[in-house]
PDB file of N, CA and C in Angstrom:
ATOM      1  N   UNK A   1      -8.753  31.700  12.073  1.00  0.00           N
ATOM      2  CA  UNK A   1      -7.377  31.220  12.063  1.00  0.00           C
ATOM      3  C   UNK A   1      -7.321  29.812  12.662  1.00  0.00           C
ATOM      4  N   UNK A   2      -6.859  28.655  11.733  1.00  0.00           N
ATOM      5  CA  UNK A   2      -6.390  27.521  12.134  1.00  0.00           C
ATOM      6  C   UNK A   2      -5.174  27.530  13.505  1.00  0.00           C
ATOM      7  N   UNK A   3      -5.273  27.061  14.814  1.00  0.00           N
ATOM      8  CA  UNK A   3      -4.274  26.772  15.637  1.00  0.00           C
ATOM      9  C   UNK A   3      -3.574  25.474  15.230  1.00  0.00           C
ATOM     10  N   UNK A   4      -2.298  25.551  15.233  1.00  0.00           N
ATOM     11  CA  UNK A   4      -1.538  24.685  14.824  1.00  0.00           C
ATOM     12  C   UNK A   4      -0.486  24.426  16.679  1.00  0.00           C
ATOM     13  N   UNK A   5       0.011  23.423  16.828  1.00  0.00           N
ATOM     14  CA  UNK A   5       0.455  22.557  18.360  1.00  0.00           C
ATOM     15  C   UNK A   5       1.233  21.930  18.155  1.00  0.00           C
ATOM     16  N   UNK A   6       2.611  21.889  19.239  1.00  0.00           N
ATOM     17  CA  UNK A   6       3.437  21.265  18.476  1.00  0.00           C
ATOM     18  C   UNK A   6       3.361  20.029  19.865  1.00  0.00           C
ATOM     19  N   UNK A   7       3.270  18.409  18.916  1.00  0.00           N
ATOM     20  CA  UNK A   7       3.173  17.765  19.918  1.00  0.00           C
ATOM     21  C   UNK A   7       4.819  17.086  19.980  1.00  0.00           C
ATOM     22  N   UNK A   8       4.696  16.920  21.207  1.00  0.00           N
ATOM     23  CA  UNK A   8       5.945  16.188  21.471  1.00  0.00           C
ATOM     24  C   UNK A   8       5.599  14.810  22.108  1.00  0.00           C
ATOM     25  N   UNK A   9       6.340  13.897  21.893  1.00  0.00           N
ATOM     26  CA  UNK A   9       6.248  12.388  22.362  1.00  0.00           C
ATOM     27  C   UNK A   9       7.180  11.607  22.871  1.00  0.00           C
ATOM     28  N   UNK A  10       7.453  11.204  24.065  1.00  0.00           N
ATOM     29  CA  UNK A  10       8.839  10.460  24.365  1.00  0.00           C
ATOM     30  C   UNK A  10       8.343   9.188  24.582  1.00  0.00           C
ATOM     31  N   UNK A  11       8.861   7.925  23.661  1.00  0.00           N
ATOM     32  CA  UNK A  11       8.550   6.917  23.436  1.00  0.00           C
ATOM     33  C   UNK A  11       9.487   5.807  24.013  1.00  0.00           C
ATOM     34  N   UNK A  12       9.353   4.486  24.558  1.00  0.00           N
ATOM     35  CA  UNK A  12      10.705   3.526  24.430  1.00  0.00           C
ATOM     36  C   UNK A  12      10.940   3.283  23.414  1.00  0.00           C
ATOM     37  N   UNK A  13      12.557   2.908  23.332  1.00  0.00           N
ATOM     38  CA  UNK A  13      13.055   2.584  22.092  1.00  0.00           C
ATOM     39  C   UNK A  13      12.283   1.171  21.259  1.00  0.00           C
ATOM     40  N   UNK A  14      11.363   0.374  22.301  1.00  0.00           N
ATOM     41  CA  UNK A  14      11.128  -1.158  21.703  1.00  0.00           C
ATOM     42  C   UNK A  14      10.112  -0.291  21.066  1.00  0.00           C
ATOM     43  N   UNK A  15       9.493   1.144  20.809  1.00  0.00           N
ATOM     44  CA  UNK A  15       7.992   1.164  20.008  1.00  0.00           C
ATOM     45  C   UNK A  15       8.499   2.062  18.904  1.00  0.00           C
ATOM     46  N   UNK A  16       9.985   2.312  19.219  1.00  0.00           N
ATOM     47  CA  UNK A  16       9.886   3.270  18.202  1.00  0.00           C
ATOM     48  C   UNK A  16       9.292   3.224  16.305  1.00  0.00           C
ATOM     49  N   UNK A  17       9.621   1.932  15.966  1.00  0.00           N
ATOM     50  CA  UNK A  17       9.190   1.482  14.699  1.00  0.00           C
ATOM     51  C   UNK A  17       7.469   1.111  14.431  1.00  0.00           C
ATOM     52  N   UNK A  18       6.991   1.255  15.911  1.00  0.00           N
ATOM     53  CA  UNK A  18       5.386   1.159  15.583  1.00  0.00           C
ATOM     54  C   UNK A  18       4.521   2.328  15.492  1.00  0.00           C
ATOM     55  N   UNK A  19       5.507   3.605  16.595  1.00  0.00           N
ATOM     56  CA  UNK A  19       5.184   4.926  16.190  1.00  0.00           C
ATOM     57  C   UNK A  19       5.572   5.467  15.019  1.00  0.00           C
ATOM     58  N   UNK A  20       6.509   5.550  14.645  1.00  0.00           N
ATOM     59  CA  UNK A  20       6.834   5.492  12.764  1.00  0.00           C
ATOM     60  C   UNK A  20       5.868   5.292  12.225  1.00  0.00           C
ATOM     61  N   UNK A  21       5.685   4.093  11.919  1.00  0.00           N
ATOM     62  CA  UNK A  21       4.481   3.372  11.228  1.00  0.00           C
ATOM     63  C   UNK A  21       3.006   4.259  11.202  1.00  0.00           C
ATOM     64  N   UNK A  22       2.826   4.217  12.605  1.00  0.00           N
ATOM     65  CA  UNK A  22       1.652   5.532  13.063  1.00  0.00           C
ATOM     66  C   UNK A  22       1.175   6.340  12.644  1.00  0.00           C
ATOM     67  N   UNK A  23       2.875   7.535  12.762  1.00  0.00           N
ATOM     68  CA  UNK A  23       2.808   8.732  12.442  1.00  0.00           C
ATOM     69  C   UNK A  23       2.512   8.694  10.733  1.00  0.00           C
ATOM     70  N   UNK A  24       3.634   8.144  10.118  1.00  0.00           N
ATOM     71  CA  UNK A  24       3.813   8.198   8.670  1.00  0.00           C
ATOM     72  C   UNK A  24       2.303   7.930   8.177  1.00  0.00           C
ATOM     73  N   UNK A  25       1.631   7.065   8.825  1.00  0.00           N
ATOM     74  CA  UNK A  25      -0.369   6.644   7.812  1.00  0.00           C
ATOM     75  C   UNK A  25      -1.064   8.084   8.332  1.00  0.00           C
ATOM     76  N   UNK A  26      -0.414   8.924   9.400  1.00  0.00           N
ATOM     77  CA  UNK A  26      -1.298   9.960   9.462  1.00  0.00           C
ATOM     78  C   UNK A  26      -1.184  10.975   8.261  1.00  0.00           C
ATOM     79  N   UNK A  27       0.208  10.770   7.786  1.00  0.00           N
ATOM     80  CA  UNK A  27       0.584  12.285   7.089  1.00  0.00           C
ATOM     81  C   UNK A  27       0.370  13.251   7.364  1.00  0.00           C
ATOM     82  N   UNK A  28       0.934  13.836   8.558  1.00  0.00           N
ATOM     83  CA  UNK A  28       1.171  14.922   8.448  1.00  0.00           C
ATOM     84  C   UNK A  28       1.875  15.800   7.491  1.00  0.00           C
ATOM     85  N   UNK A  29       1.245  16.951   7.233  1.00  0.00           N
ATOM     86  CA  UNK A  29       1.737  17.753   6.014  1.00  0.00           C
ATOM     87  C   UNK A  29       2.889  18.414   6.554  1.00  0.00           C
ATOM     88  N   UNK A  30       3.548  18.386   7.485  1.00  0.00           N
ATOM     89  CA  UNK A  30       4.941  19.021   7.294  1.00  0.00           C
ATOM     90  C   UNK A  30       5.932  18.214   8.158  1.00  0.00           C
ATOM     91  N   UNK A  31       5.129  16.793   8.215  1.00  0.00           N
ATOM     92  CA  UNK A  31       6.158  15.401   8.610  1.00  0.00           C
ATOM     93  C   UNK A  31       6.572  15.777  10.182  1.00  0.00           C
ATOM     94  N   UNK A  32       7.115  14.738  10.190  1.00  0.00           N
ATOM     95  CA  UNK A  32       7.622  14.623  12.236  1.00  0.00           C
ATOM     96  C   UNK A  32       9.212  14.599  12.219  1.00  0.00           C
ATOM     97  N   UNK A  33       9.624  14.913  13.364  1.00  0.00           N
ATOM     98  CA  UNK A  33      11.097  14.798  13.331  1.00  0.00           C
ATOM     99  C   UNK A  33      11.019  13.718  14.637  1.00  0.00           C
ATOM    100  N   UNK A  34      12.334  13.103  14.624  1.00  0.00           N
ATOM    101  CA  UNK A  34      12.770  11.826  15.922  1.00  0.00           C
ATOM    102  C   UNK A  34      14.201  12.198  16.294  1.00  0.00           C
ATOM    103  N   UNK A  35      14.784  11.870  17.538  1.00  0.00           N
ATOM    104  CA  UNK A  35      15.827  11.913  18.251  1.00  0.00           C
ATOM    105  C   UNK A  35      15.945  11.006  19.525  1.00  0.00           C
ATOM    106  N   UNK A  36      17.276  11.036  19.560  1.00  0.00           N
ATOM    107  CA  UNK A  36      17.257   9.866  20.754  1.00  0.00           C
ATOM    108  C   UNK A  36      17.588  10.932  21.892  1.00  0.00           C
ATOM    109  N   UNK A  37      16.670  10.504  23.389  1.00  0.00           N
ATOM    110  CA  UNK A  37      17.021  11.359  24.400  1.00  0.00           C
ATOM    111  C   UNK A  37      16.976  10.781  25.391  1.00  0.00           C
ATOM    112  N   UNK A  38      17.526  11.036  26.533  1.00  0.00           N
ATOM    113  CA  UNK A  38      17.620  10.599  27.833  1.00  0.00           C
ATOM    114  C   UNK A  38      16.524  11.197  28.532  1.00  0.00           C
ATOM    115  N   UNK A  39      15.728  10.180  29.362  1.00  0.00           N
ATOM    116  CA  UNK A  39      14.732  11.047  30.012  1.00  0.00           C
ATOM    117  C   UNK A  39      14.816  10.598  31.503  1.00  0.00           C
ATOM    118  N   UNK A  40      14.592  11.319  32.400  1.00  0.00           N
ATOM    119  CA  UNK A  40      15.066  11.476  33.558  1.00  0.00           C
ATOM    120  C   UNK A  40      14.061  11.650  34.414  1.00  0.00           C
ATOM    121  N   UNK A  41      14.043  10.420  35.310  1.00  0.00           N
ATOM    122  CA  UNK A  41      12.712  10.352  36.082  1.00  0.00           C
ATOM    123  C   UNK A  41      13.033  10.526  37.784  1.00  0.00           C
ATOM    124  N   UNK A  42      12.118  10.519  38.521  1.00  0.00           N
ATOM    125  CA  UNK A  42      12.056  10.153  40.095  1.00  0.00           C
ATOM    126  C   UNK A  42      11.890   8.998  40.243  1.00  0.00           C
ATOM    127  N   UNK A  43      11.384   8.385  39.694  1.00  0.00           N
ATOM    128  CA  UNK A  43      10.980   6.539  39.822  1.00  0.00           C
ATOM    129  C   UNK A  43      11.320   5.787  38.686  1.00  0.00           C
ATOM    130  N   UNK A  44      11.863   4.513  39.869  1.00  0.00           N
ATOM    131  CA  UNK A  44      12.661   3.439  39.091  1.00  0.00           C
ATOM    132  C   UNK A  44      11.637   2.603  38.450  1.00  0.00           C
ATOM    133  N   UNK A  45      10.590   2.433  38.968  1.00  0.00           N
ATOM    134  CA  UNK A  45       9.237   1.222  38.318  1.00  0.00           C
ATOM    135  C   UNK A  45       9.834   1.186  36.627  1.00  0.00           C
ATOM    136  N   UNK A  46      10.276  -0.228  36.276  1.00  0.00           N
ATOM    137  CA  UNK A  46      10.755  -0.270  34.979  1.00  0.00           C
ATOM    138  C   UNK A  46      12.134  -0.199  34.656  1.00  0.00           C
ATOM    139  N   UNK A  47      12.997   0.156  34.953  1.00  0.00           N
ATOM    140  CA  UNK A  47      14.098   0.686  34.740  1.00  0.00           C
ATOM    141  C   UNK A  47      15.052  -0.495  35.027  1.00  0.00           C
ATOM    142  N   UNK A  48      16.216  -0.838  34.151  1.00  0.00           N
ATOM    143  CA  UNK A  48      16.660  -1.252  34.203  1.00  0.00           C
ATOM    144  C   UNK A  48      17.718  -1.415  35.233  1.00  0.00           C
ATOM    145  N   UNK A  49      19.025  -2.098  35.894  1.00  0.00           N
ATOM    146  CA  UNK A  49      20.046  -2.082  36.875  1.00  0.00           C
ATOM    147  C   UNK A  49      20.738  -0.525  36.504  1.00  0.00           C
ATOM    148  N   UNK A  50      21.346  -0.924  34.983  1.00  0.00           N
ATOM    149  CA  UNK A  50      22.040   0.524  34.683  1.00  0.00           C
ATOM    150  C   UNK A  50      21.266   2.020  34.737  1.00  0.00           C
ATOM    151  N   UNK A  51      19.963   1.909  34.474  1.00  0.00           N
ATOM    152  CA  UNK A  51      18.953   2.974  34.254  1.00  0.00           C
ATOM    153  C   UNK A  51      18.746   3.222  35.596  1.00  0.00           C
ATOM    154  N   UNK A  52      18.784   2.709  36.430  1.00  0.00           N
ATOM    155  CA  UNK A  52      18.702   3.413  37.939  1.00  0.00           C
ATOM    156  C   UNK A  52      20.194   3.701  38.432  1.00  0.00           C
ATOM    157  N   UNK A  53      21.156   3.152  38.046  1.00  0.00           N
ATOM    158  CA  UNK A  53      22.505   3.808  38.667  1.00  0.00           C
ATOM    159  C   UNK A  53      23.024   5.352  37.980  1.00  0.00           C
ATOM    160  N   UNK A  54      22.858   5.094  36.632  1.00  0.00           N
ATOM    161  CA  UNK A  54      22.997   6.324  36.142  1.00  0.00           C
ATOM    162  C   UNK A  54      22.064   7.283  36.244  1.00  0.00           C
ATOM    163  N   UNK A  55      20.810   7.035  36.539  1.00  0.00           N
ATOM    164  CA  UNK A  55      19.429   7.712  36.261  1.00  0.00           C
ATOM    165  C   UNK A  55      19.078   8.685  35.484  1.00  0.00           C
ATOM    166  N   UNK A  56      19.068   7.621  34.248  1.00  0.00           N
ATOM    167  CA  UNK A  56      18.995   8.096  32.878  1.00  0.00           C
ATOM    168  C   UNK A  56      17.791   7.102  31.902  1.00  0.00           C
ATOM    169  N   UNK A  57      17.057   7.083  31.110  1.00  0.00           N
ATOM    170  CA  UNK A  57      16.855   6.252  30.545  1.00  0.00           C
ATOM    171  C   UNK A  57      16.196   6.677  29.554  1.00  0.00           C
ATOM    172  N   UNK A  58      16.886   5.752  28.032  1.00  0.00           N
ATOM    173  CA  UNK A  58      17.047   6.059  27.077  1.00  0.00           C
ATOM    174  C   UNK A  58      15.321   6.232  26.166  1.00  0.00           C
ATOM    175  N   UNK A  59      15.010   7.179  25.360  1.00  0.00           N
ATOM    176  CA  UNK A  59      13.743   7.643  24.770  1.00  0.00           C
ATOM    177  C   UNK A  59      14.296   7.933  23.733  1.00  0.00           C
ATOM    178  N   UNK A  60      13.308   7.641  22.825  1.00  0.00           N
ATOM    179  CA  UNK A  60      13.213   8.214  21.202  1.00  0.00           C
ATOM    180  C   UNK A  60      11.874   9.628  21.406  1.00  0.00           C
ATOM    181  N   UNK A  61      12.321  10.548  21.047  1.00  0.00           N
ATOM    182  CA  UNK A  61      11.378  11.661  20.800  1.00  0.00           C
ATOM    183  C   UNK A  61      10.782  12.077  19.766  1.00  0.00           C
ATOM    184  N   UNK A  62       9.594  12.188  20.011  1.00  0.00           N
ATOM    185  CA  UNK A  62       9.426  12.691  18.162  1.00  0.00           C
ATOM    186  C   UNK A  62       8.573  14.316  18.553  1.00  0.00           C
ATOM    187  N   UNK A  63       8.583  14.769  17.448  1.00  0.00           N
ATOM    188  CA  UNK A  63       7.874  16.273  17.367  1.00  0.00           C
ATOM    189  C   UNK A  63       7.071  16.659  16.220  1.00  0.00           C
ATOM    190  N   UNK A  64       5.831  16.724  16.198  1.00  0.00           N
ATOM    191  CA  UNK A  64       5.356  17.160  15.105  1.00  0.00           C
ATOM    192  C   UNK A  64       4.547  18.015  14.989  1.00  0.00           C
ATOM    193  N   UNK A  65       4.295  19.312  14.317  1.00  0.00           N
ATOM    194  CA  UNK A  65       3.451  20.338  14.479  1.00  0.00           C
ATOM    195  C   UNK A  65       1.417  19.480  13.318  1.00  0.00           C
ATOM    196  N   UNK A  66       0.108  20.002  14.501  1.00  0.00           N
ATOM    197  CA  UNK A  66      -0.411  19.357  14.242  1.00  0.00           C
ATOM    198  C   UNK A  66      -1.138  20.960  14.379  1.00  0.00           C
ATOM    199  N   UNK A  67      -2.476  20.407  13.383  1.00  0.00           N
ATOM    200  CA  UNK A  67      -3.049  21.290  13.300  1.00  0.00           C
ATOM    201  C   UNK A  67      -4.626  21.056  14.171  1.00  0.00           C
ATOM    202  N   UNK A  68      -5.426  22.218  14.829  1.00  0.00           N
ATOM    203  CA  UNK A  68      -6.669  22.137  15.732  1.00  0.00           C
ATOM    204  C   UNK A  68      -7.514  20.934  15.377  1.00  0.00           C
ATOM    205  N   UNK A  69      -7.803  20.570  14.206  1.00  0.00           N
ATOM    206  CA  UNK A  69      -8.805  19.588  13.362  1.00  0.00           C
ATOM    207  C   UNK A  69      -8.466  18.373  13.718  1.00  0.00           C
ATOM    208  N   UNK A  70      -6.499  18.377  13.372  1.00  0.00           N
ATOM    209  CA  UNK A  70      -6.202  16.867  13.683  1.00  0.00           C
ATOM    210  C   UNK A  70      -5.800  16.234  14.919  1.00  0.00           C
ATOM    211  N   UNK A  71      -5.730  17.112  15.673  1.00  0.00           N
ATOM    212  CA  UNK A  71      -5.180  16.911  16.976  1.00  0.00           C
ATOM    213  C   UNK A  71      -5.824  15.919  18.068  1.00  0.00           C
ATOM    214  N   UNK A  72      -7.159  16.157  18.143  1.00  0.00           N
ATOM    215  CA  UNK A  72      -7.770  15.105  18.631  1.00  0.00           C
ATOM    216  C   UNK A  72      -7.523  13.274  18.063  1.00  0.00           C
ATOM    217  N   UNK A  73      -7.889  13.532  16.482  1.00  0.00           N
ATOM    218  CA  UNK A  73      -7.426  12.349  15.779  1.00  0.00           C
ATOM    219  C   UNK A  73      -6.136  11.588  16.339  1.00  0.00           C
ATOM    220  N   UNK A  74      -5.294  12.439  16.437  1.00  0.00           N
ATOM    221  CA  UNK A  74      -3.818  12.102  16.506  1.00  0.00           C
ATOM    222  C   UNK A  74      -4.265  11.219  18.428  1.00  0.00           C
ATOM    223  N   UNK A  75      -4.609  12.545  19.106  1.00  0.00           N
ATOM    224  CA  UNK A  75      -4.675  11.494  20.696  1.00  0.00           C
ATOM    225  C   UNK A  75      -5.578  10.196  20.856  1.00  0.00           C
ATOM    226  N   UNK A  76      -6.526  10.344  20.184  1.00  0.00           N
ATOM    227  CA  UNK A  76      -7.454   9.184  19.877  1.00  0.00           C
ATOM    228  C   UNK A  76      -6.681   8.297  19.426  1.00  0.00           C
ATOM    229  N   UNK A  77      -6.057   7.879  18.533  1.00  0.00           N
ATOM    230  CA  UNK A  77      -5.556   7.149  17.821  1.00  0.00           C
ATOM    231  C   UNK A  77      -4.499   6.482  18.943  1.00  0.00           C
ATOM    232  N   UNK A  78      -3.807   7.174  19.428  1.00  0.00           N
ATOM    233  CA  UNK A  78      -2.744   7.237  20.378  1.00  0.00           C
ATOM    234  C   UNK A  78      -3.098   6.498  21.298  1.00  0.00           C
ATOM    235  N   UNK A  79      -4.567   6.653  22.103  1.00  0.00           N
ATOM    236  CA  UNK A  79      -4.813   6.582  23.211  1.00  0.00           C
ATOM    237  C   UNK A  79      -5.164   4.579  22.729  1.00  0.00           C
ATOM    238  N   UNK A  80      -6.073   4.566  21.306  1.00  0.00           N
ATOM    239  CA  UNK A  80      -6.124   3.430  21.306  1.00  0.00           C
ATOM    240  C   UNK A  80      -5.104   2.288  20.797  1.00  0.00           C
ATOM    241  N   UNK A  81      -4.270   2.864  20.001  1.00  0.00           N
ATOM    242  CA  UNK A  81      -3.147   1.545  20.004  1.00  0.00           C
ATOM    243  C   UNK A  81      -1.690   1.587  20.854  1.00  0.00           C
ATOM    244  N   UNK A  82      -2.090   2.637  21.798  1.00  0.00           N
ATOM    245  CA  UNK A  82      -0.698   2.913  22.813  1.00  0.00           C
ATOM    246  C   UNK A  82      -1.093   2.541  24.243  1.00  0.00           C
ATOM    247  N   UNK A  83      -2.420   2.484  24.785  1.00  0.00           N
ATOM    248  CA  UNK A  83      -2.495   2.615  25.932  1.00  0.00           C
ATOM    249  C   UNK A  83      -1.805   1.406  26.983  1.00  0.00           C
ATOM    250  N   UNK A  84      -1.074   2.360  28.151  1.00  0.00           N
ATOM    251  CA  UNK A  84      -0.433   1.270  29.239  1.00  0.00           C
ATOM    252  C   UNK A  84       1.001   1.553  28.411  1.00  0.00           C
ATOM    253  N   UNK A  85       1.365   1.794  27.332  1.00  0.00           N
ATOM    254  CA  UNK A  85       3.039   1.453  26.899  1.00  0.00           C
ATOM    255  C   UNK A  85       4.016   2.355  27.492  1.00  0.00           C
ATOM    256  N   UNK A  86       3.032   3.617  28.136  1.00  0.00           N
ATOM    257  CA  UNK A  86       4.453   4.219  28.707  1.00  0.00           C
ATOM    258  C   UNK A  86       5.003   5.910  27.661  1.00  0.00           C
ATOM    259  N   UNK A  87       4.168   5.917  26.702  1.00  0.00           N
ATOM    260  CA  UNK A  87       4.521   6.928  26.288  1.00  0.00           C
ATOM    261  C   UNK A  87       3.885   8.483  27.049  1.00  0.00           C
ATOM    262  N   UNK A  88       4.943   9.067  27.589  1.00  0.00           N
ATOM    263  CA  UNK A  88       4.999  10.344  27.697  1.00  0.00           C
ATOM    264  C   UNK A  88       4.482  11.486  26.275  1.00  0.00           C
ATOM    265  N   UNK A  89       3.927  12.349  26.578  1.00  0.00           N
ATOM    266  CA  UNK A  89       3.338  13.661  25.776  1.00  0.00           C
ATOM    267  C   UNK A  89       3.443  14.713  26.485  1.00  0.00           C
ATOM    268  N   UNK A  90       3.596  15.741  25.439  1.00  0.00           N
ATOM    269  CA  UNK A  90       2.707  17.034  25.712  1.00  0.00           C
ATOM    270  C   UNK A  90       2.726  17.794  24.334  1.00  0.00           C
ATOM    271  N   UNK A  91       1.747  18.837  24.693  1.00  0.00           N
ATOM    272  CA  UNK A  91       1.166  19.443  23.581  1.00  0.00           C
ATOM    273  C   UNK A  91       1.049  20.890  23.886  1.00  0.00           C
ATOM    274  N   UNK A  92       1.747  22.061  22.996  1.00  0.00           N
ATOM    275  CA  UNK A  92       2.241  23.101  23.274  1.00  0.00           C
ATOM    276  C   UNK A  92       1.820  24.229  21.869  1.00  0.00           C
ATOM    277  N   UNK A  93       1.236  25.222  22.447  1.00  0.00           N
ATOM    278  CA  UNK A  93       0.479  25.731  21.067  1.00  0.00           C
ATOM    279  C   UNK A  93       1.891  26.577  20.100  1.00  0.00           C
ATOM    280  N   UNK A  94       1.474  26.871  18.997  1.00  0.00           N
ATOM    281  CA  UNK A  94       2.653  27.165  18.315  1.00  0.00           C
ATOM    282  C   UNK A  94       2.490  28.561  18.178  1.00  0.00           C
ATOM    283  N   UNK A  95       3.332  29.812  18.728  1.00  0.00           N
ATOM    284  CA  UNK A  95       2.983  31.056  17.929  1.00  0.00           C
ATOM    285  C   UNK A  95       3.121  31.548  16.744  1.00  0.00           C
ATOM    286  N   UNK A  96       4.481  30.897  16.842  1.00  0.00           N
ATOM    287  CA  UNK A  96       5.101  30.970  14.899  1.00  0.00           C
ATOM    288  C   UNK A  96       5.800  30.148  14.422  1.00  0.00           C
ATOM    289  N   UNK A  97       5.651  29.790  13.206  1.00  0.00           N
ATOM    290  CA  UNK A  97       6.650  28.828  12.662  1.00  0.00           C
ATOM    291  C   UNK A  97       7.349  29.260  10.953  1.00  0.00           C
ATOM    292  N   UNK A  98       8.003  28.874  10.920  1.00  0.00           N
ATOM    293  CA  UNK A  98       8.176  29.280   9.404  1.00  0.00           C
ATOM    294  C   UNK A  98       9.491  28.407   8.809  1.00  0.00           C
ATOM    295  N   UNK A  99      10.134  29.037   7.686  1.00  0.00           N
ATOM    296  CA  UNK A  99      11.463  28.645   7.409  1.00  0.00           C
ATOM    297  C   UNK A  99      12.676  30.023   6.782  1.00  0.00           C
ATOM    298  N   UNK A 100      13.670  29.863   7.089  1.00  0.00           N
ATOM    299  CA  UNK A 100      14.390  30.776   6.558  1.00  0.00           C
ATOM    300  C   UNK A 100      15.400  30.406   5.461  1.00  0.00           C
TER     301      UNK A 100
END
């Protein structure tokens, strides 16, 4: 049995169009989804005047279910045209997925 993972990614908004770019040459076979989210830290390092008064700051998320084979590919890839930018991950195994 293939393990399939669903990765999640919280990106700044200035990369969001280079992770696009990214994701889309990987093709994934059942594509990524994006949303805009607030992500909520302990530390200001970075953050703007407003982003520390409200302590909020704004992320594009993406989610895409990846399968055991490609998964490494995907962090590799990641690790080399992202490193230092700040993107947050994690990676969470999938028990089921389907559609109704």
């Amino acid at each position: 049995m293939n393990k399939e993972y669903l990765v999640t990614l919280n990106v700044p908004p200035t990369l969001e169009e280079m992770v696009v770019d990214c994701l889309l040459m990987m093709e994934f076979e059942q594509g990524f989804s994006s949303m805009q989210v607030s992500a909520h830290h302990h530390e200001n390092k970075g953050l703007s005047v407003t982003e520390q008064v409200t302590g909020r700051q704004k992320r594009i998320r993406f989610q895409m279910y990846v399968n055991g084979a490609n998964l490494a590919t995907l962090l590799a890839q990641f690790r080399d045209e992202f490193s230092g930018s700040g993107i947050q991950y994690w990676i969470s195994p999938v028990l089921e997925n389907g559609a109704f």
